[in-house]
Protein backbone atom coordinates (compact mmCIF):
# COMPACT_ATOMS: atom_id res chain seq x y z
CA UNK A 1 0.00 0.00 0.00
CA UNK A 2 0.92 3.50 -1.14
CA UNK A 3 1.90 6.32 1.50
CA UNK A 4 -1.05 8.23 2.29
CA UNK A 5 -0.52 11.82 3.09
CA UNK A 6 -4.21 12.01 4.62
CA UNK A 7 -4.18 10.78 8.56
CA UNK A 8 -7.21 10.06 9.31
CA UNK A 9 -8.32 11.67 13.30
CA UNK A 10 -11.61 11.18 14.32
CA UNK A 11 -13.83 14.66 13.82
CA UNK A 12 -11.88 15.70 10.65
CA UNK A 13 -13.16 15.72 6.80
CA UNK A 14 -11.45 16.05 3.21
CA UNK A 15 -13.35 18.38 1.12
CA UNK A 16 -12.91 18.14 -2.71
CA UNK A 17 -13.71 20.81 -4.95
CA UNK A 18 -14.11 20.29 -8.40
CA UNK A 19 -13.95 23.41 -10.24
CA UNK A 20 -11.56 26.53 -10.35
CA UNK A 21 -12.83 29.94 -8.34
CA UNK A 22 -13.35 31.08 -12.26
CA UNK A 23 -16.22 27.75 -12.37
CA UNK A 24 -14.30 25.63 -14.89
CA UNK A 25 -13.93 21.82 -14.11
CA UNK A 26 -10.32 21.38 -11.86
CA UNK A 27 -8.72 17.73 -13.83
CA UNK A 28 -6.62 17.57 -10.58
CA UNK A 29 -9.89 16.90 -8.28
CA UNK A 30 -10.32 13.50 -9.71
CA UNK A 31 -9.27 11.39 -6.52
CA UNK A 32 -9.45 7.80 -5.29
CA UNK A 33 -8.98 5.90 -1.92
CA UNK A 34 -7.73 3.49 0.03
CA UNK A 35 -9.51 0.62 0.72
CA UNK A 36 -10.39 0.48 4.56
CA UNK A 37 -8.09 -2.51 6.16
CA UNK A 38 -10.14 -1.89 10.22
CA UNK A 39 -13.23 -0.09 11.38
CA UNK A 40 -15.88 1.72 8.97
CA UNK A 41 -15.42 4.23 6.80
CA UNK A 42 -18.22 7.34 6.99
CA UNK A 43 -19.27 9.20 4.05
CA UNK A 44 -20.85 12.30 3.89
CA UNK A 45 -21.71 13.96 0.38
CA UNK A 46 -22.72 17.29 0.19
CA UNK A 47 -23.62 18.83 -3.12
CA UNK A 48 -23.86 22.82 -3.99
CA UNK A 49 -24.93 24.12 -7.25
CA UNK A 50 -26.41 27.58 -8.59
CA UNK A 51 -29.28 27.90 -10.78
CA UNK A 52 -29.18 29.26 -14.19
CA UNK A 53 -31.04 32.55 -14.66
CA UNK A 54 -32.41 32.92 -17.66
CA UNK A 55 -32.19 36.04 -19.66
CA UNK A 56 -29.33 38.57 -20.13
CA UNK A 57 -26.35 37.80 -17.50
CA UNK A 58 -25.36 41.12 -16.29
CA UNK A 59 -21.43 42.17 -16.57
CA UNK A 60 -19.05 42.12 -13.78
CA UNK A 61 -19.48 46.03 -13.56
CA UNK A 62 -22.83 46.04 -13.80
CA UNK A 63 -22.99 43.03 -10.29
CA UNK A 64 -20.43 45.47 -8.65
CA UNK A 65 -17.80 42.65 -8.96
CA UNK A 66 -15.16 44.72 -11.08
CA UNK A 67 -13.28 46.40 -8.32
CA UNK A 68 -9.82 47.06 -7.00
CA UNK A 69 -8.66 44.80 -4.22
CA UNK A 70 -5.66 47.67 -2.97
CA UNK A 71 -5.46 51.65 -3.18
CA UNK A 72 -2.09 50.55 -5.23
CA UNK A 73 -3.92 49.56 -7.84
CA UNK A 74 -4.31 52.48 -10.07
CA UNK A 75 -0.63 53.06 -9.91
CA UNK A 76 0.48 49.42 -10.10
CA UNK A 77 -1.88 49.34 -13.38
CA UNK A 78 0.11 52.60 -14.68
CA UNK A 79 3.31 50.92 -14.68
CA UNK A 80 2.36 48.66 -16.61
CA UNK A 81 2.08 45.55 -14.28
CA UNK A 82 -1.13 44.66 -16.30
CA UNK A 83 0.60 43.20 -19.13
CA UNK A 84 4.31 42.41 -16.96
CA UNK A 85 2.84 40.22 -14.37
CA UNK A 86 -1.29 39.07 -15.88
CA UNK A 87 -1.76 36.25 -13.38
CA UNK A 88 -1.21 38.51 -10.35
CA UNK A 89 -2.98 41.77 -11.70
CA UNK A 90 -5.48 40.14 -13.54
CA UNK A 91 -5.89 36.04 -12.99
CA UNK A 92 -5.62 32.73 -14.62
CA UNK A 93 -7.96 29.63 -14.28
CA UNK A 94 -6.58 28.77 -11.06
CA UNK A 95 -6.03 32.31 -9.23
CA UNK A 96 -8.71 35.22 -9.04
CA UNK A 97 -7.95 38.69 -8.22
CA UNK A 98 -10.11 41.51 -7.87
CA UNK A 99 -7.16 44.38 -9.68
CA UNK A 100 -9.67 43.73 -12.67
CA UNK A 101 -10.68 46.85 -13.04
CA UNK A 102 -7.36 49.42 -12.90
CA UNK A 103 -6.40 46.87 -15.63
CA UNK A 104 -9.34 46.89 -17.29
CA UNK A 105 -9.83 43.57 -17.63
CA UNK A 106 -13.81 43.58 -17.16
């Protein structure tokens, strides 16, 4: 048997999420597990979802969610740090930041 880098302790729970903060599927959350050698094993599955409005989605200015996370912003967006360093400033599919909108990015 493989090493397991979970230890199980009695009152503690794995949680697995399978999609990015940006809502697109995370590959990486695929899991398996052990098969249990003593005792029981306790499952608890808990599923979370959002309905889909119909109609026109509004834009992330328009919900209020294109904002500035720092007062550096503005100035860290004049230097240029939108385009030197995106994935900070801006995000990626695994890592959301809210300097969206000194960089114009929504």
């Amino acid at each position: 048997m493989g090493d397991n880098p979970l230890k199980p302790a009695k009152g503690s729970a794995v949680l697995f999420f399978n999609s990015r903060p940006s809502a697109s599927p995370d590959e990486r959350s695929m899991h398996t597990r052990c098969t249990v050698l003593e005792g029981k094993m306790w499952v608890a599955k808990s599923f979370y979802g959002r309905a889909i409005r119909s109609g026109t989605a509004q834009s992330e200015t328009e919900r209020g969610d294109c904002t500035d996370e720092d007062d550096k912003c503005r100035r860290w967006a004049a230097t240029g740090e939108c385009k030197k360093n995106p994935i900070f400033m801006i995000s990626s599919p695994d890592y959301y930041r809210t300097w969206r909108k000194s960089c114009n990015a929504c």
